[in-house]
PDB file of N, CA and C in Angstrom:
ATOM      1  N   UNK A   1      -7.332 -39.717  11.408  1.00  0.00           N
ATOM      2  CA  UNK A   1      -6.335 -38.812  10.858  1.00  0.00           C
ATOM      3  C   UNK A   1      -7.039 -37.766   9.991  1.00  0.00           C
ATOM      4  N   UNK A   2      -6.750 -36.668   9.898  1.00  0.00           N
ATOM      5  CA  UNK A   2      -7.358 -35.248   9.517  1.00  0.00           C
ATOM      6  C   UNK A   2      -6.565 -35.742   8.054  1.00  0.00           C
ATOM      7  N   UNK A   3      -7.483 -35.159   6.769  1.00  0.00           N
ATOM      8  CA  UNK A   3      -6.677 -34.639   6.030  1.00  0.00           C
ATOM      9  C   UNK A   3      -6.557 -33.316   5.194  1.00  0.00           C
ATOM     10  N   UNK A   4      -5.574 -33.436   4.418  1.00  0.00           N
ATOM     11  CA  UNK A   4      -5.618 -31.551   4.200  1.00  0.00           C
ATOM     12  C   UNK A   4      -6.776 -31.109   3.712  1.00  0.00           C
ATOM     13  N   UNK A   5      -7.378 -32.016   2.725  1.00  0.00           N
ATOM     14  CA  UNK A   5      -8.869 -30.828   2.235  1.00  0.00           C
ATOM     15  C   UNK A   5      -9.708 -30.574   3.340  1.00  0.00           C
ATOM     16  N   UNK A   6      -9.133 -31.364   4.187  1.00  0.00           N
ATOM     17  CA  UNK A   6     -10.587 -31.374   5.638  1.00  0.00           C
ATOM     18  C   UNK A   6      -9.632 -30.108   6.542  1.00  0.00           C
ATOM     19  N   UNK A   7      -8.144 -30.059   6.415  1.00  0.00           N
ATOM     20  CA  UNK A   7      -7.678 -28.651   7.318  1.00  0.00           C
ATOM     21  C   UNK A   7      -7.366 -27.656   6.698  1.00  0.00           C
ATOM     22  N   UNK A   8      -7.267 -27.613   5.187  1.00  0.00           N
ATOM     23  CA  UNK A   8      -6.908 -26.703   4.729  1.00  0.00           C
ATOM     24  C   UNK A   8      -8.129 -26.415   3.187  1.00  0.00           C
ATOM     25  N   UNK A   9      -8.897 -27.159   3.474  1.00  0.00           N
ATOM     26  CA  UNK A   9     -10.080 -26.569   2.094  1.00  0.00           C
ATOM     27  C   UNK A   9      -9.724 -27.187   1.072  1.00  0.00           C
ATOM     28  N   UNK A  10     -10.533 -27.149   0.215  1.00  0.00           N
ATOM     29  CA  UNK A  10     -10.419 -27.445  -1.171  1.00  0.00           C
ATOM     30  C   UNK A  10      -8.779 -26.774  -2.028  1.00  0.00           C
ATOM     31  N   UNK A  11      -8.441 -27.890  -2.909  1.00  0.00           N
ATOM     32  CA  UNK A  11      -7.046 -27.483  -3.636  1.00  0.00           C
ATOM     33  C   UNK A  11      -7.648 -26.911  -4.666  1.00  0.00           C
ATOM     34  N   UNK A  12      -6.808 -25.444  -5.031  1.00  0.00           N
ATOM     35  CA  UNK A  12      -7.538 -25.126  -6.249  1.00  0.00           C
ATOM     36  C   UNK A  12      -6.098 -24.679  -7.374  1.00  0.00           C
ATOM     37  N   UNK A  13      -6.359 -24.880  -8.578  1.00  0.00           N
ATOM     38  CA  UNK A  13      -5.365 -24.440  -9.168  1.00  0.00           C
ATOM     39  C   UNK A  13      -5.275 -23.130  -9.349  1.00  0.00           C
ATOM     40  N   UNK A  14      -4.185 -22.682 -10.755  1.00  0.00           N
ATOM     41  CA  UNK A  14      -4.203 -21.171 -10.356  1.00  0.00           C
ATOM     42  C   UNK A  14      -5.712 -20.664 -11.706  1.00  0.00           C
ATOM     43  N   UNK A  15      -6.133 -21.484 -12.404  1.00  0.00           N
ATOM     44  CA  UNK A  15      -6.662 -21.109 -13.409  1.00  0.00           C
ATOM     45  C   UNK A  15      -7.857 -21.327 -12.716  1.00  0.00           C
ATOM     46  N   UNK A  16      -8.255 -22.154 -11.746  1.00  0.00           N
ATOM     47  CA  UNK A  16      -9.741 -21.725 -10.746  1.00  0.00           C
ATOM     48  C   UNK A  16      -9.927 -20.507 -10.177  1.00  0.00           C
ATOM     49  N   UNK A  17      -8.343 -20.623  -9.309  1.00  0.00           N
ATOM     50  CA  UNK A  17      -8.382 -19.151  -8.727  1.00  0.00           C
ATOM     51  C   UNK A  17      -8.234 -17.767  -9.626  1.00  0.00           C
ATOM     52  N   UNK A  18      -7.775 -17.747 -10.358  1.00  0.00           N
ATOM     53  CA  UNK A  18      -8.227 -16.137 -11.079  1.00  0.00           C
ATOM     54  C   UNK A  18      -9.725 -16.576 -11.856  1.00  0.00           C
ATOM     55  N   UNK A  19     -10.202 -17.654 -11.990  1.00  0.00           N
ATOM     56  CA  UNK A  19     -11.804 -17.195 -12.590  1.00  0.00           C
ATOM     57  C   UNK A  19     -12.301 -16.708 -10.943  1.00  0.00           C
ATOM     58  N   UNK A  20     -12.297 -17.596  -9.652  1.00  0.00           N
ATOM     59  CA  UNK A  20     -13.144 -17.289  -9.168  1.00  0.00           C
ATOM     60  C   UNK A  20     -12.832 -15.413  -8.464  1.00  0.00           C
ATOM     61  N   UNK A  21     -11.458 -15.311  -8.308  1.00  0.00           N
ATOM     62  CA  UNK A  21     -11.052 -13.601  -7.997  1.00  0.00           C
ATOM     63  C   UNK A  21     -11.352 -12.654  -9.118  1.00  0.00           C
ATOM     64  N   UNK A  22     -11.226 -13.383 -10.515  1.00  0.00           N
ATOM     65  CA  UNK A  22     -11.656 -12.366 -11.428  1.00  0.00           C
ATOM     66  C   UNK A  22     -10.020 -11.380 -12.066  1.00  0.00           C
ATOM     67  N   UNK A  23      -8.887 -12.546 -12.045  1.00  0.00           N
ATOM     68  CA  UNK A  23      -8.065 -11.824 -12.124  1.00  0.00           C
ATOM     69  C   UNK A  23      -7.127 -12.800 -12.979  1.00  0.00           C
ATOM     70  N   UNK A  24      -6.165 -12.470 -13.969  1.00  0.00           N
ATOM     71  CA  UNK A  24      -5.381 -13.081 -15.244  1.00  0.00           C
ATOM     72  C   UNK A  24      -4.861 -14.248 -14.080  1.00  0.00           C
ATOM     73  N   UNK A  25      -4.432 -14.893 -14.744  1.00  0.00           N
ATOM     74  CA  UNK A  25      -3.624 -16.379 -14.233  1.00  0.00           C
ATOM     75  C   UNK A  25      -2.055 -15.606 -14.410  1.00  0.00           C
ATOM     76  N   UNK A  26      -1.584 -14.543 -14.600  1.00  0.00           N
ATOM     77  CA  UNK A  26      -0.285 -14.226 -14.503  1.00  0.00           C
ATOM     78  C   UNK A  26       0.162 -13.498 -13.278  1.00  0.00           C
ATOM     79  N   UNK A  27      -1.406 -12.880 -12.854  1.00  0.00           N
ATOM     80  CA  UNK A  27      -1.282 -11.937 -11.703  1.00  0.00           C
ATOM     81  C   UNK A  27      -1.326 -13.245 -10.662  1.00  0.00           C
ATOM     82  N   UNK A  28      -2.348 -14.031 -10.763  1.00  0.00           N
ATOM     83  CA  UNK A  28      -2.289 -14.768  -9.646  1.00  0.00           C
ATOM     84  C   UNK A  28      -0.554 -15.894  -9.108  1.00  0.00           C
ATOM     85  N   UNK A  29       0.113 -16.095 -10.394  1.00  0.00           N
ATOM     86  CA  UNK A  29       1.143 -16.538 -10.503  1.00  0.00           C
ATOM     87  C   UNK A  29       2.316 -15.637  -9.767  1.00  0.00           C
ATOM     88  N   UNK A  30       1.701 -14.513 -10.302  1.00  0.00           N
ATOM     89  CA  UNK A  30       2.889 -13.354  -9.914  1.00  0.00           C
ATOM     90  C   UNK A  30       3.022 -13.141  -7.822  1.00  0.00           C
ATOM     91  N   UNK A  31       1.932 -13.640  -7.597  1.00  0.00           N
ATOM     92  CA  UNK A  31       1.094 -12.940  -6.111  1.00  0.00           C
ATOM     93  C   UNK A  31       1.050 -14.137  -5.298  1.00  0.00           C
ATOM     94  N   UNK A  32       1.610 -15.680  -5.985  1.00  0.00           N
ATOM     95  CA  UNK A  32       1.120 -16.587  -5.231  1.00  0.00           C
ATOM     96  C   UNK A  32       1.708 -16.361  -3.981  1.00  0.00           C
ATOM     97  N   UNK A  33       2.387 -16.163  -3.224  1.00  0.00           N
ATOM     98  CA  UNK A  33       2.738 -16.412  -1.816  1.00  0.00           C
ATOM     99  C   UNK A  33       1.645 -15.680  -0.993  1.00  0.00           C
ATOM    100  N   UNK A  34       1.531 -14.274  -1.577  1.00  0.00           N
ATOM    101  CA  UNK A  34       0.557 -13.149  -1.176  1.00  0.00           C
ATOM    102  C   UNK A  34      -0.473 -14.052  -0.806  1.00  0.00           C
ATOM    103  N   UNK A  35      -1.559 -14.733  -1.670  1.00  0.00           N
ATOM    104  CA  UNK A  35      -2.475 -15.359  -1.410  1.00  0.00           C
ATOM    105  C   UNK A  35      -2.716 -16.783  -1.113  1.00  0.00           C
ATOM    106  N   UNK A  36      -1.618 -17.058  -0.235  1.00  0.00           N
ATOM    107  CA  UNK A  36      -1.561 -18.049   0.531  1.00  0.00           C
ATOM    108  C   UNK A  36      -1.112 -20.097  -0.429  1.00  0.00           C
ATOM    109  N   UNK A  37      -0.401 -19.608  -1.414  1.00  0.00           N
ATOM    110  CA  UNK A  37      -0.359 -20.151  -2.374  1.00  0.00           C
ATOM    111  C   UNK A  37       1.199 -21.159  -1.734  1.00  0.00           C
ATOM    112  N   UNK A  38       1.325 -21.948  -3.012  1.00  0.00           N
ATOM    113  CA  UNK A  38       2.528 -22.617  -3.005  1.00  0.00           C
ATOM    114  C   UNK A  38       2.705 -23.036  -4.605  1.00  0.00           C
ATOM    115  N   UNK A  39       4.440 -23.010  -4.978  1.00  0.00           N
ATOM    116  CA  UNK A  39       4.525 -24.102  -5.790  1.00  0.00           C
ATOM    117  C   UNK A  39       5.545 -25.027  -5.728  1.00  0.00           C
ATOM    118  N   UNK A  40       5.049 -25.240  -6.618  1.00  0.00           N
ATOM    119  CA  UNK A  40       5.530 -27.292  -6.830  1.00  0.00           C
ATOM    120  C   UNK A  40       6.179 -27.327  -8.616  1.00  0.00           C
ATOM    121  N   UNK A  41       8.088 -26.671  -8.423  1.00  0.00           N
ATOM    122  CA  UNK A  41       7.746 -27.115  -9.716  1.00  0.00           C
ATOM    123  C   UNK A  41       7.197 -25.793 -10.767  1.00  0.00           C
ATOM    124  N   UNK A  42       6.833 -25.981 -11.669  1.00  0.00           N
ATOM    125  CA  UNK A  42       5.974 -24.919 -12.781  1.00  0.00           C
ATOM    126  C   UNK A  42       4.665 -24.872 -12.135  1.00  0.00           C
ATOM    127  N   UNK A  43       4.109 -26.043 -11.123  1.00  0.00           N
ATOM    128  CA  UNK A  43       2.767 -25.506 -10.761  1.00  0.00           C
ATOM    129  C   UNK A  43       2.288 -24.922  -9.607  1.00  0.00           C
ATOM    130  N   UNK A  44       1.345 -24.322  -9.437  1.00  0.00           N
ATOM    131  CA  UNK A  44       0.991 -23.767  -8.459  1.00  0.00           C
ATOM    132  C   UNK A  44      -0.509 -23.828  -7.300  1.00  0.00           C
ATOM    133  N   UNK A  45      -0.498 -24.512  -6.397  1.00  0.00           N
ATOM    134  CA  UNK A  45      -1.556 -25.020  -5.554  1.00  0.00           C
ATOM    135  C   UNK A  45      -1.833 -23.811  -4.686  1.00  0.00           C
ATOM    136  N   UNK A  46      -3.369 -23.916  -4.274  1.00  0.00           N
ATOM    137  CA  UNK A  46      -3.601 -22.695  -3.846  1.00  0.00           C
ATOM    138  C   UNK A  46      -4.835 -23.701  -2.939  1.00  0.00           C
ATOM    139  N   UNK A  47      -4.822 -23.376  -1.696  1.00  0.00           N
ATOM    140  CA  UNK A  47      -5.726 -23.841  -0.718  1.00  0.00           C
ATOM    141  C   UNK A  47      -6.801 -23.029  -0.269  1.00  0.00           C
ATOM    142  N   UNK A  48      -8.344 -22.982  -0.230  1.00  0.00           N
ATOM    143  CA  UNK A  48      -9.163 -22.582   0.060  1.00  0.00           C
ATOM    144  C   UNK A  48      -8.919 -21.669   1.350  1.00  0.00           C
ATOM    145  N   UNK A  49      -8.836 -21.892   2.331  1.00  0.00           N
ATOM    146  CA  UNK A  49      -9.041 -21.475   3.721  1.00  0.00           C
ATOM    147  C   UNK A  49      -7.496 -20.680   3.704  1.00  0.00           C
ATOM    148  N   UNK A  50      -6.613 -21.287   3.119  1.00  0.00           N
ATOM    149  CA  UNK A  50      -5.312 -20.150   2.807  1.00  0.00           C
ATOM    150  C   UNK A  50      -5.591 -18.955   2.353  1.00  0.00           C
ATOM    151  N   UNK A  51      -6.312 -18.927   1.129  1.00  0.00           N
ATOM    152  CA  UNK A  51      -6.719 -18.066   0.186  1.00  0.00           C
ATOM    153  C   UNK A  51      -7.461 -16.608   0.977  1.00  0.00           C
ATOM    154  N   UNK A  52      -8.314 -17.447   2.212  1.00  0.00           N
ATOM    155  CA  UNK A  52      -9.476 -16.460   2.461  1.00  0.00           C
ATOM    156  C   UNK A  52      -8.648 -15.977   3.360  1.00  0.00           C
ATOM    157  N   UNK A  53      -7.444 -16.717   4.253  1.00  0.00           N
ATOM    158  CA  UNK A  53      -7.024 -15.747   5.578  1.00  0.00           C
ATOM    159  C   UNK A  53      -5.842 -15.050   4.616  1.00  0.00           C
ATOM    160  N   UNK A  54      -5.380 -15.177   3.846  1.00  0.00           N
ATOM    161  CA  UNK A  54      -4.548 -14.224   3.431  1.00  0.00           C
ATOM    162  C   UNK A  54      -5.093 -12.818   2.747  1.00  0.00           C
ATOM    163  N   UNK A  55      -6.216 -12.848   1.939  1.00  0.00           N
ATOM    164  CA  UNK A  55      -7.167 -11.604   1.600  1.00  0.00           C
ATOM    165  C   UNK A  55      -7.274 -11.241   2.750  1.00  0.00           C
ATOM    166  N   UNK A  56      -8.258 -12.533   3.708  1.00  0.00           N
ATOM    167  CA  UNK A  56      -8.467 -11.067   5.448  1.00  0.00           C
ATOM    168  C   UNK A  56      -7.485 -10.313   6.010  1.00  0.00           C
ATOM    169  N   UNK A  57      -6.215 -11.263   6.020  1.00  0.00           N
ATOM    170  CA  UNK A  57      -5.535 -10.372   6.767  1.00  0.00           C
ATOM    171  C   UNK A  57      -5.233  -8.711   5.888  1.00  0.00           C
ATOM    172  N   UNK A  58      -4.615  -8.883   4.504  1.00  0.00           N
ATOM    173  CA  UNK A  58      -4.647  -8.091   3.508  1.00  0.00           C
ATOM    174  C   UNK A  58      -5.807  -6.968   3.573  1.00  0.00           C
ATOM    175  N   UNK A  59      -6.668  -7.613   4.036  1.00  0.00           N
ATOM    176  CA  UNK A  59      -7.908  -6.336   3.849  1.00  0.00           C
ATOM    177  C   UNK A  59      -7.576  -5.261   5.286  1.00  0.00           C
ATOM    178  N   UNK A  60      -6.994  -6.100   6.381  1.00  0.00           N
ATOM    179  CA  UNK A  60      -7.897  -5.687   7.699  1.00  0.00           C
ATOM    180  C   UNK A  60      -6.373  -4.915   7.813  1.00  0.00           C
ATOM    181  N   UNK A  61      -4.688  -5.399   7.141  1.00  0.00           N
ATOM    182  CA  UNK A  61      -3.718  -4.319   6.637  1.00  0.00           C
ATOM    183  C   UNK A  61      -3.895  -2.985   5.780  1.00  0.00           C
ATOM    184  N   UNK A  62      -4.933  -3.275   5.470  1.00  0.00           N
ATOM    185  CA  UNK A  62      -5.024  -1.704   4.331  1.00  0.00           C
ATOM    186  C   UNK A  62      -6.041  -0.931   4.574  1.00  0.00           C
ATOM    187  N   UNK A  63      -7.269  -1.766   5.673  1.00  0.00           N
ATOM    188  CA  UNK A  63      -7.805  -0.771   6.522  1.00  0.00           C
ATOM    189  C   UNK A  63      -7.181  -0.043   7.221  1.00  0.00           C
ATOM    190  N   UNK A  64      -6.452  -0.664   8.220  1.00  0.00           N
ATOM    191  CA  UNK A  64      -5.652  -0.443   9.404  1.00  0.00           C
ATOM    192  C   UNK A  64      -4.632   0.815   8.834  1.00  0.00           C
ATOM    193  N   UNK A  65      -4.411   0.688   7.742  1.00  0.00           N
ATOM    194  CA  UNK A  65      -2.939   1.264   7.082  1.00  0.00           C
ATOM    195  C   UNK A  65      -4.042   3.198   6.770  1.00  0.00           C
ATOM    196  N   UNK A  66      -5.176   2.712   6.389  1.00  0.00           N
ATOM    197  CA  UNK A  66      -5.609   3.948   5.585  1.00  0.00           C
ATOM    198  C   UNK A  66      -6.124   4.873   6.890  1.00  0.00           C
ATOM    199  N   UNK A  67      -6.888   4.033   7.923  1.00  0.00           N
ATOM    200  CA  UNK A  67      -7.300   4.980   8.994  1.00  0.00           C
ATOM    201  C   UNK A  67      -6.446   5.336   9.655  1.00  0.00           C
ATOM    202  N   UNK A  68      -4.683   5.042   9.711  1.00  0.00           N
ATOM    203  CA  UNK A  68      -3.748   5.634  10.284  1.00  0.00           C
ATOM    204  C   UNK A  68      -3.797   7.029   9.628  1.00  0.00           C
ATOM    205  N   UNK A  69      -3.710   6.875   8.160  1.00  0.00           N
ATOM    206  CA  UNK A  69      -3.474   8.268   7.400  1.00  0.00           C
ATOM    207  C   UNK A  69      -4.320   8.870   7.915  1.00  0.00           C
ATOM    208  N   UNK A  70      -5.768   8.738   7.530  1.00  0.00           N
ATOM    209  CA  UNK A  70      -6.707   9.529   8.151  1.00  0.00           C
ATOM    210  C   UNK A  70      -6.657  10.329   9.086  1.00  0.00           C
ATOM    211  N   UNK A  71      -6.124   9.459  10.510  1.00  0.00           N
ATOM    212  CA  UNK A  71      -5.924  10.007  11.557  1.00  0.00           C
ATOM    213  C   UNK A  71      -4.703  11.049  11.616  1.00  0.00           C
ATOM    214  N   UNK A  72      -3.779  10.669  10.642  1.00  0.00           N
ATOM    215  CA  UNK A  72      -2.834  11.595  10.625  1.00  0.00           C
ATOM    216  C   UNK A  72      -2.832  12.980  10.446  1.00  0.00           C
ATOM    217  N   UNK A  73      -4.323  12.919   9.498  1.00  0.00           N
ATOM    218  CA  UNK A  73      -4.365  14.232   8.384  1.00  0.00           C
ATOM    219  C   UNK A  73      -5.296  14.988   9.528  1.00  0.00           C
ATOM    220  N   UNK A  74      -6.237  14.414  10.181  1.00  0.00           N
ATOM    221  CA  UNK A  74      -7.213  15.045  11.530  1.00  0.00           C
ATOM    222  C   UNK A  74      -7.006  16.335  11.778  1.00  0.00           C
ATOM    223  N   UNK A  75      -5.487  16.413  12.335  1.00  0.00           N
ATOM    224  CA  UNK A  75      -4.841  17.242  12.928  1.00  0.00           C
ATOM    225  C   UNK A  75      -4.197  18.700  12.219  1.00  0.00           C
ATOM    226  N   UNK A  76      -4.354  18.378  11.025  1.00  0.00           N
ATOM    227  CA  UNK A  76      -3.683  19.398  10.449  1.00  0.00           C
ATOM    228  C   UNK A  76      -5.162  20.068   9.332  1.00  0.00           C
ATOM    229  N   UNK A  77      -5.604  21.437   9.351  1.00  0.00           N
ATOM    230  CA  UNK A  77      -6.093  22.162   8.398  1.00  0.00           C
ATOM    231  C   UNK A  77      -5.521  23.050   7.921  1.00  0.00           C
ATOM    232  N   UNK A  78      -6.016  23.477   6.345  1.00  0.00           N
ATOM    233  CA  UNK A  78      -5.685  24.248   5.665  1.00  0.00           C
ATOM    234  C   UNK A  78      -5.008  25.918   6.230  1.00  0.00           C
ATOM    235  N   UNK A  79      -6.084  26.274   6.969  1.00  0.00           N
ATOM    236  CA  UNK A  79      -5.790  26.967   7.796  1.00  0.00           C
ATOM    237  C   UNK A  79      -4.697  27.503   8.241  1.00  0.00           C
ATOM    238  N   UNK A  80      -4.250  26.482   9.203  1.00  0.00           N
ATOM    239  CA  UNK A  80      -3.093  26.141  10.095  1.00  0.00           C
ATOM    240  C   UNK A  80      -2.008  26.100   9.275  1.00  0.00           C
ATOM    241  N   UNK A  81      -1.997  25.490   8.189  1.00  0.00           N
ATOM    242  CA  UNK A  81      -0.645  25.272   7.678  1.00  0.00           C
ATOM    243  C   UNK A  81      -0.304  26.515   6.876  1.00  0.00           C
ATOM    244  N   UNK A  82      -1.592  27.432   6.294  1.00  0.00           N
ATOM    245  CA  UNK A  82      -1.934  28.551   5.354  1.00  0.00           C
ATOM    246  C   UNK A  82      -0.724  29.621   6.368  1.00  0.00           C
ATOM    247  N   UNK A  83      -1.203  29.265   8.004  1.00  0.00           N
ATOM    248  CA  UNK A  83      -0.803  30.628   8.766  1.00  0.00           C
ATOM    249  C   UNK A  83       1.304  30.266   8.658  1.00  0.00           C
ATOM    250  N   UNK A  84       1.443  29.490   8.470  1.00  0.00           N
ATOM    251  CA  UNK A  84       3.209  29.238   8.711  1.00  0.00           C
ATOM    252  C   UNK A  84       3.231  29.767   7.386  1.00  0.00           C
ATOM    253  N   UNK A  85       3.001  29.435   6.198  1.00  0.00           N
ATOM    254  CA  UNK A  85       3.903  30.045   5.134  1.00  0.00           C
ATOM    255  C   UNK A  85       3.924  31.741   5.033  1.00  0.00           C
ATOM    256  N   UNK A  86       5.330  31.977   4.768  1.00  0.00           N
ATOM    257  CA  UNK A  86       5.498  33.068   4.833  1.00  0.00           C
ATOM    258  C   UNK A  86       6.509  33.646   6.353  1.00  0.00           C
ATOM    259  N   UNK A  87       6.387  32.707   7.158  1.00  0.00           N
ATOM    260  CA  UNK A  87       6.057  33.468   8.415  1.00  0.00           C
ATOM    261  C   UNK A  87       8.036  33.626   8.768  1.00  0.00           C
ATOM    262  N   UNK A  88       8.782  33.784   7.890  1.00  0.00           N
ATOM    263  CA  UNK A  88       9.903  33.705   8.108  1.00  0.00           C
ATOM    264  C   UNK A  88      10.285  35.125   7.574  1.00  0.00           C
ATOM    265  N   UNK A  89      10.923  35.734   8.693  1.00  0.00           N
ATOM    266  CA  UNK A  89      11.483  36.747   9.219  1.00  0.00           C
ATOM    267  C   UNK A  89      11.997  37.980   7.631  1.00  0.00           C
ATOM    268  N   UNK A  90      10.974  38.879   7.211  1.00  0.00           N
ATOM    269  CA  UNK A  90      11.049  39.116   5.644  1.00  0.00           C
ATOM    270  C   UNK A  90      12.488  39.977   5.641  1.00  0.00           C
ATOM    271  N   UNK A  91      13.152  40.388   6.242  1.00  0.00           N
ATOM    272  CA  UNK A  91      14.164  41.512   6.753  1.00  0.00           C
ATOM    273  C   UNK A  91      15.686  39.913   6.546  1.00  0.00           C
ATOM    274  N   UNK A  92      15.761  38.895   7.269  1.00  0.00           N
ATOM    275  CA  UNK A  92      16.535  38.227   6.641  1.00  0.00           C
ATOM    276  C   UNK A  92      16.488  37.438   5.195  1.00  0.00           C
ATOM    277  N   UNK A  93      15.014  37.404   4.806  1.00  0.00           N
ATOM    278  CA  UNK A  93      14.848  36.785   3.373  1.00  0.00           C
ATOM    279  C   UNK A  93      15.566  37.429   2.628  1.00  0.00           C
ATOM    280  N   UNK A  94      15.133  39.009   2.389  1.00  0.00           N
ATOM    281  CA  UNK A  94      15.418  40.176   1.841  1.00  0.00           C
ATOM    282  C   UNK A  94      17.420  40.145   1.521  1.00  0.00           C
ATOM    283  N   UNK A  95      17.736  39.597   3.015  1.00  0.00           N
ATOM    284  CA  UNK A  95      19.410  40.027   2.861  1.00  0.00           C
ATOM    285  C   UNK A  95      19.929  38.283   2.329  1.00  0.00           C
ATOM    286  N   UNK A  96      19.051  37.569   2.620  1.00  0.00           N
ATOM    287  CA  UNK A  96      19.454  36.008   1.759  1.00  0.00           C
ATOM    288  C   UNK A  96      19.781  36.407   0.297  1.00  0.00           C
ATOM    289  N   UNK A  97      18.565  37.133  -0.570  1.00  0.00           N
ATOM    290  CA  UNK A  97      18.191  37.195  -1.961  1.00  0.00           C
ATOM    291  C   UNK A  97      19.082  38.426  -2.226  1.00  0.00           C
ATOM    292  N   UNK A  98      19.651  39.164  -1.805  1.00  0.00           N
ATOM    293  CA  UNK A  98      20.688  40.094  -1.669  1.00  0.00           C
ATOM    294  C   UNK A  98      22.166  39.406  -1.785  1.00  0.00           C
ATOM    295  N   UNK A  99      22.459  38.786  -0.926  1.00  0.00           N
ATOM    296  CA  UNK A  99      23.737  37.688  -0.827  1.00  0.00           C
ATOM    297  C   UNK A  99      23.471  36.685  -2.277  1.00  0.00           C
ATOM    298  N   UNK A 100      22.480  36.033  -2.456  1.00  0.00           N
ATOM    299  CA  UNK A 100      22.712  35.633  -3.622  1.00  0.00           C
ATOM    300  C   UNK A 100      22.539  36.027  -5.102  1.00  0.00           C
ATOM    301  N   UNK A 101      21.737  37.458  -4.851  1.00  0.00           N
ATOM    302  CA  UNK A 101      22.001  38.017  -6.063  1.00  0.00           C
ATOM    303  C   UNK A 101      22.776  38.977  -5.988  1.00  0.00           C
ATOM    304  N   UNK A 102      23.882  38.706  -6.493  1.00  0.00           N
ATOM    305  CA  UNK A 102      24.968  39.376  -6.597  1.00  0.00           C
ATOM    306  C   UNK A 102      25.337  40.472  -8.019  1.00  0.00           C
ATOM    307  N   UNK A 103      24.378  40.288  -8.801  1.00  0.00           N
ATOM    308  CA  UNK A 103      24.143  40.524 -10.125  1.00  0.00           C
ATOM    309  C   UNK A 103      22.967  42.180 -10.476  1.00  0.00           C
ATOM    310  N   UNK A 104      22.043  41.714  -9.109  1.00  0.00           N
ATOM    311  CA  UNK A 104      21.474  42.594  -9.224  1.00  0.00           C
ATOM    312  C   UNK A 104      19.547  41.712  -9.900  1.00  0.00           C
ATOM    313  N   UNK A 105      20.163  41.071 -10.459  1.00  0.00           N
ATOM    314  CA  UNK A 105      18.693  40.542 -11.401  1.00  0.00           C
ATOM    315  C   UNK A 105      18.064  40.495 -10.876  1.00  0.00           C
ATOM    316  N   UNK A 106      17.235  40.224  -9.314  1.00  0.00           N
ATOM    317  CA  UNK A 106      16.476  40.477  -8.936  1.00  0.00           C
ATOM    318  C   UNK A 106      15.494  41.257  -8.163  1.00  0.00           C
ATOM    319  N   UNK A 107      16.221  42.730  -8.167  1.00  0.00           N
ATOM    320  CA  UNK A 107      15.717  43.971  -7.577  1.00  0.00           C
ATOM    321  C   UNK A 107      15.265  44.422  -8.513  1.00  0.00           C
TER     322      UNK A 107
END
């Protein structure tokens, strides 16, 4: 019969796990599900091999997430976007700012 430290790693509490992440015991409290955590109660168990696939996946989400942007931005230069502003028809602007200044204040 398997048991859990042998399928799921070493049990660590939450005051192991923020020395060994380097992070308050409130954040790790706050995040337990995030990092593959559970509780029991006021306490909170945190499994080795949980710990590491929940950071991987987390990491390989916010890669994935940032080279989308990246790729998004590829396509568009300064340039390009420089040439649209403005590019609206100055003869109806003119009679927009006319219609709404009715006052005069801005001629």
């Amino acid at each position: 019969m398997i048991s859990i430290e042998e399928e799921l790693g070493k049990v660590l509490s939450t005051k192991e796990l923020s020395e060994i992440l380097g992070a308050d015991e409130k954040t790790i409290r706050k995040y337990y599900q995030r990092l593959g955590g559970i509780r029991i109660g006021r306490h909170y168990k945190f499994f080795e091999k949980e710990v590491i696939n929940a950071i991987q996946t987390w990491n390989e989400v916010f890669r994935t997430n940032k080279e989308e942007q990246t790729e998004k931005r590829k396509g568009f230069s300064d340039e390009e976007r420089s040439s649209r502003l403005g590019s609206q028809n100055e003869a109806k602007a003119r009679k927009r700012v006319e219609r709404e200044d009715k006052h005069g204040l801005f001629s």
